[in-house]
Structure formats: C-alpha cells, structure tokens
N, C-alpha and C. Protein backbone atom coordinates (compact mmCIF):
# COMPACT_ATOMS: atom_id res chain seq x y z
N UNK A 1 3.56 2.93 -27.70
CA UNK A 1 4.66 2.32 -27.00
C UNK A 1 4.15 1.70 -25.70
N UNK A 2 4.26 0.55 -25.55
CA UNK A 2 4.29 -0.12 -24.36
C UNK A 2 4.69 0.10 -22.88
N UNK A 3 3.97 -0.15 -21.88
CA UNK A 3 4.49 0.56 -20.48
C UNK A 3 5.09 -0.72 -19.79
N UNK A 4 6.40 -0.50 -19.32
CA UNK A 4 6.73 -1.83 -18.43
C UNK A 4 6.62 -2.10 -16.97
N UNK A 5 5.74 -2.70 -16.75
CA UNK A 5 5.40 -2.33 -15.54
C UNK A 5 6.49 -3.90 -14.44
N UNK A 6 7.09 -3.38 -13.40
CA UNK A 6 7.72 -4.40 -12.69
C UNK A 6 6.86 -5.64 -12.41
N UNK A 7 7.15 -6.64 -12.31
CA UNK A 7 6.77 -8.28 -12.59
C UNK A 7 5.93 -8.28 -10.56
N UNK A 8 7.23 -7.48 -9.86
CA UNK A 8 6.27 -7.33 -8.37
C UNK A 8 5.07 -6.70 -8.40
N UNK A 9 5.20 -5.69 -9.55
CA UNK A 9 3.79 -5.04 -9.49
C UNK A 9 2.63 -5.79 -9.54
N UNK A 10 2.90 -6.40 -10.79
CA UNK A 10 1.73 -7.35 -11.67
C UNK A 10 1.43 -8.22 -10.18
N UNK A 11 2.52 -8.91 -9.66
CA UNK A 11 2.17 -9.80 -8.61
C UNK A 11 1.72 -8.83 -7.59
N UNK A 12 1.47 -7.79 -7.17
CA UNK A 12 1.08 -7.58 -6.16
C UNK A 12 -0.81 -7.11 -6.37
N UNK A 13 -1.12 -6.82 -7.98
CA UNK A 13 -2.29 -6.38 -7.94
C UNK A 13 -3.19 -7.79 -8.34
N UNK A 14 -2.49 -9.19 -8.60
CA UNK A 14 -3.22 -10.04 -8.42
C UNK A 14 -3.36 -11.02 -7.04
N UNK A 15 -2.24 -10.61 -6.60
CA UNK A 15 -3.03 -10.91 -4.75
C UNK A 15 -3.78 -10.22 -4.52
N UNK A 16 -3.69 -9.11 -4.55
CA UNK A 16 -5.24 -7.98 -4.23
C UNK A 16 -6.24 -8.63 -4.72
N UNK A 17 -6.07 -9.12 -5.76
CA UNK A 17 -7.68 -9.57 -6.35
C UNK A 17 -8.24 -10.77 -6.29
N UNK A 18 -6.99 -11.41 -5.87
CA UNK A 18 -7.45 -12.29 -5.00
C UNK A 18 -8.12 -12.20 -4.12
N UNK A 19 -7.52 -11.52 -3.05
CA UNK A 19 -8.27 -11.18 -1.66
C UNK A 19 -9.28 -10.64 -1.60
N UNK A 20 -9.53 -9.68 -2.58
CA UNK A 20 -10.38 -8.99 -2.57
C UNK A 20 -12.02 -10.31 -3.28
N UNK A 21 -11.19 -11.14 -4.00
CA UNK A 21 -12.67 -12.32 -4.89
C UNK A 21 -13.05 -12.88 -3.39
N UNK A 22 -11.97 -13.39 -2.52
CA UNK A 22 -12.59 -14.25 -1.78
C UNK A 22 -13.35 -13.32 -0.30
N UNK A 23 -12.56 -11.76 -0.72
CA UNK A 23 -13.83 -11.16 0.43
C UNK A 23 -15.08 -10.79 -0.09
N UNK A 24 -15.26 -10.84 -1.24
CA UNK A 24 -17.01 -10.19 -1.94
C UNK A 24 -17.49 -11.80 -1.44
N UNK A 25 -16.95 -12.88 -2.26
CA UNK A 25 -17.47 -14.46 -1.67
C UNK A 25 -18.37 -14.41 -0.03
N UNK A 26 -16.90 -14.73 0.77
CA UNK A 26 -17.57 -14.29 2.55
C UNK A 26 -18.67 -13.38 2.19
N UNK A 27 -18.34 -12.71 1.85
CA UNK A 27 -19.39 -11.00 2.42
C UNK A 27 -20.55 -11.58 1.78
N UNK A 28 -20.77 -12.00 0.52
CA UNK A 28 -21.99 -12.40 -0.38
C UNK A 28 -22.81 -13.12 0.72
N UNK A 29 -21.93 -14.42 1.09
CA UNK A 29 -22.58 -15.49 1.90
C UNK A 29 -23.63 -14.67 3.21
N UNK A 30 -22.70 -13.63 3.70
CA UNK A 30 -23.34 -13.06 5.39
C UNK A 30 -24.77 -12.28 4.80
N UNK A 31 -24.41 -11.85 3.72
CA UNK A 31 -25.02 -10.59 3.84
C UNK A 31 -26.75 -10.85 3.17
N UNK A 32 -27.76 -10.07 2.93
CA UNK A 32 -29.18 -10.38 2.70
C UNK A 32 -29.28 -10.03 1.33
N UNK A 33 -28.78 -8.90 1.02
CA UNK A 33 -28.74 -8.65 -0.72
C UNK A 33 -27.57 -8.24 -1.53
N UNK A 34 -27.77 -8.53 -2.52
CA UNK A 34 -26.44 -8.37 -3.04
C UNK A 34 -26.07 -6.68 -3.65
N UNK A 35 -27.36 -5.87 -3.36
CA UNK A 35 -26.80 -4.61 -3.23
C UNK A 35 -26.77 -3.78 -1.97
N UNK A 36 -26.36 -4.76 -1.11
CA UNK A 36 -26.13 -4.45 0.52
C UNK A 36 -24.56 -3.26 0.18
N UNK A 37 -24.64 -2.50 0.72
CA UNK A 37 -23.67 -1.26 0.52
C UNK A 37 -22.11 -2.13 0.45
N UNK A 38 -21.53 -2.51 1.54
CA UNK A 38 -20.69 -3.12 1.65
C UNK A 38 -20.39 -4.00 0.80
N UNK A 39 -20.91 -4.75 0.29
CA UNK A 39 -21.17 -5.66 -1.24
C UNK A 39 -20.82 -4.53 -2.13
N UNK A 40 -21.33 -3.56 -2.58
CA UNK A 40 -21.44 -3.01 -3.91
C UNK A 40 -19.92 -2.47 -3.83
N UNK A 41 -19.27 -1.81 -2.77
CA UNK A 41 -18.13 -1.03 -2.24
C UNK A 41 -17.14 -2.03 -2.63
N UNK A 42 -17.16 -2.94 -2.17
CA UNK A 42 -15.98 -4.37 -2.27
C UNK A 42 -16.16 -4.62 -3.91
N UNK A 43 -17.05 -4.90 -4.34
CA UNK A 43 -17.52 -5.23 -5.84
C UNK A 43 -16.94 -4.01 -6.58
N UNK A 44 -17.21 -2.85 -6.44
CA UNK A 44 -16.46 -1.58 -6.86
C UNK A 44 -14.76 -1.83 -6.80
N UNK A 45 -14.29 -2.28 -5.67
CA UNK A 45 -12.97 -1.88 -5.39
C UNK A 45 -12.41 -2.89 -6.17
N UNK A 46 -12.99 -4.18 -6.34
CA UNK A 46 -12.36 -5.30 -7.48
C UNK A 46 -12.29 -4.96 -8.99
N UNK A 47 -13.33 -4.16 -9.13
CA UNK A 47 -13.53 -3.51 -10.48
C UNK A 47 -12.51 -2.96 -11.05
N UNK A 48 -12.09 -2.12 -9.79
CA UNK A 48 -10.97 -1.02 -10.26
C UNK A 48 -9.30 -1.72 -9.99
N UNK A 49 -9.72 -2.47 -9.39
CA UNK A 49 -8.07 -3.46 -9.38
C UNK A 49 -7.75 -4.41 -10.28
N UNK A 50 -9.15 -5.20 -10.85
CA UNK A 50 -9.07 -5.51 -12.31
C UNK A 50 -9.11 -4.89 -13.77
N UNK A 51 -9.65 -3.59 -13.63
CA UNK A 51 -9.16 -2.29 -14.72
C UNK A 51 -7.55 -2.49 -14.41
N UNK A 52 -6.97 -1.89 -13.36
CA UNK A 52 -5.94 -1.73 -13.35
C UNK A 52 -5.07 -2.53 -13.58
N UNK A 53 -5.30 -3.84 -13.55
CA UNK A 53 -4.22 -5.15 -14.29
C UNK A 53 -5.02 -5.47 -15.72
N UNK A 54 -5.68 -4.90 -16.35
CA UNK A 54 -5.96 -4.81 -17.56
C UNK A 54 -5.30 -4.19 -18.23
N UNK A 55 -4.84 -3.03 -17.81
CA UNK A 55 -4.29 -1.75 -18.47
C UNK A 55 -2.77 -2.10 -18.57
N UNK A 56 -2.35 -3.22 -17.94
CA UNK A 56 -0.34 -3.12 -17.57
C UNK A 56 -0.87 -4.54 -18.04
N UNK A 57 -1.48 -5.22 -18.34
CA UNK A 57 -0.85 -6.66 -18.97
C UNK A 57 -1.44 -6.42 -20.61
C-alpha cells in the first residue's frame, strides 16, 4: 500500500536539494579536494535527502 505523503512535503524536500546541489557546487569550487571533509558531509547530507524523496515519490 502506498504512503501519501503531503504535496508541501514533496515541495519542501526538493528545495532542500536544491540548496543543498548548489552548496556542494560553491563548496566544490573553494575547496582543494573533493574529499575535503566539508565536501563529503554536504555530499552525504544530499544523499540522504535524495533517498528520502525517492522513497515518497
């Protein structure tokens, strides 16, 4: 059986991932490697916000 998840929801975890694409972007640009901690952390946290709109769409 299907989970219904509210339509604000859906919209609110793809602004997140939005924000979150265009802060790994910035951060990529500043930073020296791309397994600079802060990189991998941000890259992690998109991971799990795109699991999570995987799972409800």
């Amino acid at each position: 059986m299907a989970v219904v998840v509210p339509v604000e929801k859906e919209d609110q975890i793809k602004k997140e991932i939005s924000l979150l694409r265009k802060s790994l972007y910035e951060l990529s640009q500043q930073v020296d490697s791309l397994s600079h901690p802060d990189l991998v952390q941000l890259s992690q946290t998109l991971d799990q916000k795109l699991n999570q709109l995987g799972r409800i769409l």
